[in-house]
Protein backbone atom coordinates (compact mmCIF):
# COMPACT_ATOMS: atom_id res chain seq x y z
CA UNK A 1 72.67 136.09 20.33
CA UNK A 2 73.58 132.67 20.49
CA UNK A 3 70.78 130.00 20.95
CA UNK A 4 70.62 127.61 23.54
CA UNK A 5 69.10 123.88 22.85
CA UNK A 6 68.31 121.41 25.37
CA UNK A 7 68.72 117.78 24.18
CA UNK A 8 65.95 116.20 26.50
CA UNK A 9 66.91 112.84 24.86
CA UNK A 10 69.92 113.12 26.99
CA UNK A 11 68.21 114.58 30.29
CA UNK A 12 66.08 111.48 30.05
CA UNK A 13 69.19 109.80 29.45
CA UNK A 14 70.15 110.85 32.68
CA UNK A 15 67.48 110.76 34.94
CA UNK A 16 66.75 107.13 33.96
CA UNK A 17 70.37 106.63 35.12
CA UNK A 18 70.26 108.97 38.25
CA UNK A 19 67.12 106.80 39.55
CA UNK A 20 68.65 103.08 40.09
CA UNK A 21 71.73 105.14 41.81
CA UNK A 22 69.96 107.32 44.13
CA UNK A 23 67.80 103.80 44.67
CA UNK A 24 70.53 101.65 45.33
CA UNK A 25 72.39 104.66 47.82
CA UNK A 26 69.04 104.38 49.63
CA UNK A 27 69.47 100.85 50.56
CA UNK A 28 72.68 100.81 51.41
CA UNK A 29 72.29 103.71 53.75
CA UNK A 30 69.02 101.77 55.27
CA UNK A 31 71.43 98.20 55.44
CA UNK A 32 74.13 100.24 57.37
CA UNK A 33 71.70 101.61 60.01
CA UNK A 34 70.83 98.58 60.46
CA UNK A 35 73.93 97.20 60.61
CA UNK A 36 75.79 99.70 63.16
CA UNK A 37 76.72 98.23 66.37
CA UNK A 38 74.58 98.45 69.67
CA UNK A 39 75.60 101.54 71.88
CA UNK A 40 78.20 101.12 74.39
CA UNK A 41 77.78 101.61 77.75
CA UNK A 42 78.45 105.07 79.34
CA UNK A 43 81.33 104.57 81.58
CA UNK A 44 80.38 104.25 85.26
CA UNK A 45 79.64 107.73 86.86
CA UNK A 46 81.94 109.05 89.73
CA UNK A 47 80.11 112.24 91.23
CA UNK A 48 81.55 111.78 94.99
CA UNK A 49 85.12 110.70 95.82
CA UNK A 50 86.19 111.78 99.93
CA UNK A 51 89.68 110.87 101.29
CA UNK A 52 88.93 111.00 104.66
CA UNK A 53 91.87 110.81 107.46
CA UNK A 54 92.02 110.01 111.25
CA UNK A 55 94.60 111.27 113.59
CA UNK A 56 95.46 107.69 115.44
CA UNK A 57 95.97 109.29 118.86
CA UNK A 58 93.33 112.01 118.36
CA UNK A 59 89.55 110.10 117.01
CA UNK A 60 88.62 114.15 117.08
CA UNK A 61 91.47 115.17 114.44
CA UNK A 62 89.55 114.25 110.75
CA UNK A 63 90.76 115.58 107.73
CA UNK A 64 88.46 115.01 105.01
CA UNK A 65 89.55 115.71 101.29
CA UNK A 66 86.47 115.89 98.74
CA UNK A 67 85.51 116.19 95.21
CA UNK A 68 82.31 116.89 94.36
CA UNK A 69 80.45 116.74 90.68
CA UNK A 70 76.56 116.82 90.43
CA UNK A 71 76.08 115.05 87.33
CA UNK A 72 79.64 113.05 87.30
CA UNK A 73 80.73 114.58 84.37
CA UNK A 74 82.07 118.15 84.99
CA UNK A 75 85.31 118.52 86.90
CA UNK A 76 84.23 118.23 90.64
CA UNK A 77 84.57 121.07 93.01
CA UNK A 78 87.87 120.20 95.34
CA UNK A 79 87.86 121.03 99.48
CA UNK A 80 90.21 120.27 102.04
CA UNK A 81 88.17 120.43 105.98
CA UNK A 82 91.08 121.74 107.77
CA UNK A 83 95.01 121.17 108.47
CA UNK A 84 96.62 118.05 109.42
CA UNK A 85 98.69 118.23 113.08
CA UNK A 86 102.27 118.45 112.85
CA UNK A 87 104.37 115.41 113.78
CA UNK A 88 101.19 112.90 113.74
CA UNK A 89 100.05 109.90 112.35
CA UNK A 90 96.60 109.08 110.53
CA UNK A 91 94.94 106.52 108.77
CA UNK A 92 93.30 107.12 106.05
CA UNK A 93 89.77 105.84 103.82
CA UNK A 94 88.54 106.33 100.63
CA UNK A 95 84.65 106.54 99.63
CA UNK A 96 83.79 106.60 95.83
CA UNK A 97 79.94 107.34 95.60
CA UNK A 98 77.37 107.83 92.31
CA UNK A 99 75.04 110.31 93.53
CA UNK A 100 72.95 110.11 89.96
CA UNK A 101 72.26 106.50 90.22
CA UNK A 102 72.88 105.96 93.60
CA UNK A 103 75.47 103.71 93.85
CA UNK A 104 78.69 102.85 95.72
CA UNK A 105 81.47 102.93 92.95
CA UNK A 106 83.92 101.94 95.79
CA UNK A 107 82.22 98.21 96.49
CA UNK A 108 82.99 97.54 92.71
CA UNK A 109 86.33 99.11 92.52
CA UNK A 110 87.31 96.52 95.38
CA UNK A 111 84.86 93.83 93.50
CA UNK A 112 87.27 93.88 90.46
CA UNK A 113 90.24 94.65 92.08
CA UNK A 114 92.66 93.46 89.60
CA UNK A 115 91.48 95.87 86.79
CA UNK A 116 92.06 98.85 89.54
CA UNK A 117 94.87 100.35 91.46
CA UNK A 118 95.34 104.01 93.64
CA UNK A 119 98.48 105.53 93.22
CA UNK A 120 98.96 108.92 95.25
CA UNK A 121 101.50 111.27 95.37
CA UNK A 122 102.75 114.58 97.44
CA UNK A 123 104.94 117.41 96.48
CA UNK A 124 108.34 118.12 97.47
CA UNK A 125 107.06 121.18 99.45
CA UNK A 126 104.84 119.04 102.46
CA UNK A 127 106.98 117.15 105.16
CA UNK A 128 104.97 113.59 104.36
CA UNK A 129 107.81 111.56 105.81
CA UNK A 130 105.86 107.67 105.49
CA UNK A 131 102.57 105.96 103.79
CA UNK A 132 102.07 102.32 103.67
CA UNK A 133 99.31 100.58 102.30
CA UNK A 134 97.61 98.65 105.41
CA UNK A 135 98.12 95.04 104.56
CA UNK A 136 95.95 93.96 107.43
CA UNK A 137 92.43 95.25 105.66
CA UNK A 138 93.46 96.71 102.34
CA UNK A 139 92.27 94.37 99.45
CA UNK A 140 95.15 92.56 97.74
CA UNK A 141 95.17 91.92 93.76
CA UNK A 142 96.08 88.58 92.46
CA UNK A 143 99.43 90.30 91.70
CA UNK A 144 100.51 90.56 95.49
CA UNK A 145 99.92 94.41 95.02
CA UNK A 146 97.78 95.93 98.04
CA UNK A 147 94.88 98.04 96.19
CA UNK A 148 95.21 101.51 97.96
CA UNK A 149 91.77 102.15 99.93
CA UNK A 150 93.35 101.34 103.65
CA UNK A 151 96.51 103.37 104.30
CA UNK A 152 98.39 104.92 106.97
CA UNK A 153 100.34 108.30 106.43
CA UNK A 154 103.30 110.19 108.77
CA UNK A 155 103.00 113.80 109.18
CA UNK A 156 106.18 115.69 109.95
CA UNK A 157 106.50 119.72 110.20
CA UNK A 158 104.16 122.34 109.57
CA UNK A 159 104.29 122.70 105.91
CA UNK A 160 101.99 123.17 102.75
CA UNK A 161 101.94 121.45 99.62
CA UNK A 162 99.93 119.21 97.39
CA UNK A 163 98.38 115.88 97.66
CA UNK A 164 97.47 113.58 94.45
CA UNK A 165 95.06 110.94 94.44
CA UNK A 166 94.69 108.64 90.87
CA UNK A 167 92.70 105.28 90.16
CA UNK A 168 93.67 104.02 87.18
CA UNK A 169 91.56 101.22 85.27
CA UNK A 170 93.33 98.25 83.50
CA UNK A 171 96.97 99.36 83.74
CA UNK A 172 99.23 97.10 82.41
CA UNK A 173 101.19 96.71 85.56
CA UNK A 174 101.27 98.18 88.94
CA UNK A 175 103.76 98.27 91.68
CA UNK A 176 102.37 99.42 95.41
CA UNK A 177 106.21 100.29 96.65
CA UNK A 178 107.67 103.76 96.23
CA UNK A 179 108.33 105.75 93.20
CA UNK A 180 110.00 108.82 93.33
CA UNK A 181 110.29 110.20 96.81
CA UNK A 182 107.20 111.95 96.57
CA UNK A 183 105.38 108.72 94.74
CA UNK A 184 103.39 106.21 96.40
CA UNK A 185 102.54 103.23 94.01
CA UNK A 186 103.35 103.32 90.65
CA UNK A 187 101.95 101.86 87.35
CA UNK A 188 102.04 101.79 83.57
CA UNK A 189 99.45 102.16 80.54
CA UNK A 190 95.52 101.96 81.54
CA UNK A 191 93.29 105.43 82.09
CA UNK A 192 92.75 107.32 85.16
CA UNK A 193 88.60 107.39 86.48
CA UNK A 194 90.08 109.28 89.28
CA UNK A 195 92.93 112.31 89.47
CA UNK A 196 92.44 115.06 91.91
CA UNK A 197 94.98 116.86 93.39
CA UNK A 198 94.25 119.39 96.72
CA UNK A 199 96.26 121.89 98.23
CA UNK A 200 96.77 120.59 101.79
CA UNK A 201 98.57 122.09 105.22
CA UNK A 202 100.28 120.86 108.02
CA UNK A 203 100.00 122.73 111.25
């Protein structure tokens, strides 16, 4: 059997050794919680967003678009109110709301402007035949670009298709004229807060 020896000269070799290191791991680990930077913000909370349109010969004739997310943070619930008319024209608002903290993300959006921009978009299946961004009301950037939250759309024939809203934050540019022919502003780079997309009919 062979015979197994500890040298306890060298354990306390190595626990006088083991105690300065664990020591000095301590500290550091204390000096970098206390260096770490302060928490960032949470990104602004978007728990309401309505696209609401208004036949301009018909006040009675609204088509709201909504999406709805209770806490801001799951992917809202989308719902269209009813068709558009055939062959008409509507204007069109957007509301942005923060339910949670009660707050009207729209009235900042238009606040800082120039770090915002709504692009929107249609399929090739739904007869939009015109959108222009109301220069009359809707907020222009320092850029000459209109911002987005006043237009005015032309509905052709019955039809269904889909309908694309985006904001995007801090793009790197922006252009408010049309894209492809189903585009309606364009841009490059930044991140979207808002992109929804409904399934939408013309009757």
């Amino acid at each position: 059997m062979k015979s197994i020896f500890l040298n306890l000269t060298n354990m306390k070799t190595i626990k006088l050794l083991f105690l300065p290191l664990f020591a000095l791991a301590l500290f550091s680990s204390c000096s970098d919680d206390d260096d770490a930077p302060a928490p960032v913000n949470p990104s602004e909370l978007i728990t309401n967003v309505e696209v609401i349109f208004t036949n301009e010969n018909d006040p009675n004739d609204v088509v709201t678009l909504s999406a709805v997310s209770a806490d801001g943070i799951v992917d809202p619930t989308l719902s269209v109110s009813g068709p558009f008319t055939a062959n008409a024209d509507y204007t069109a608002t957007i509301t942005i709301l923060d339910d949670v903290n009660n707050e009207d993300i729209l009235e900042e959006v238009v606040e800082e402007k120039d770090e915002h921009f709504f692009a929107y978009a249609v399929n090739q299946t739904i007869n939009v035949l015109d959108m222009i961004r109301d220069d009359s009301i809707d907020p222009q950037r320092t850029d000459g670009n209109y911002l987005g939250v006043e237009t005015a759309w032309s509905f052709g024939a019955a039809s269904t298709g889909t309908f694309t809203l985006q904001l995007v934050h801090e793009a790197s540019s922006v252009d408010d004229q049309f894209g492809e022919p189903f585009e309606f502003g364009l841009y490059t780079g930044g991140e979207l807060d808002i992109n929804n997309t409904w399934n939408i009919e013309i009757q």
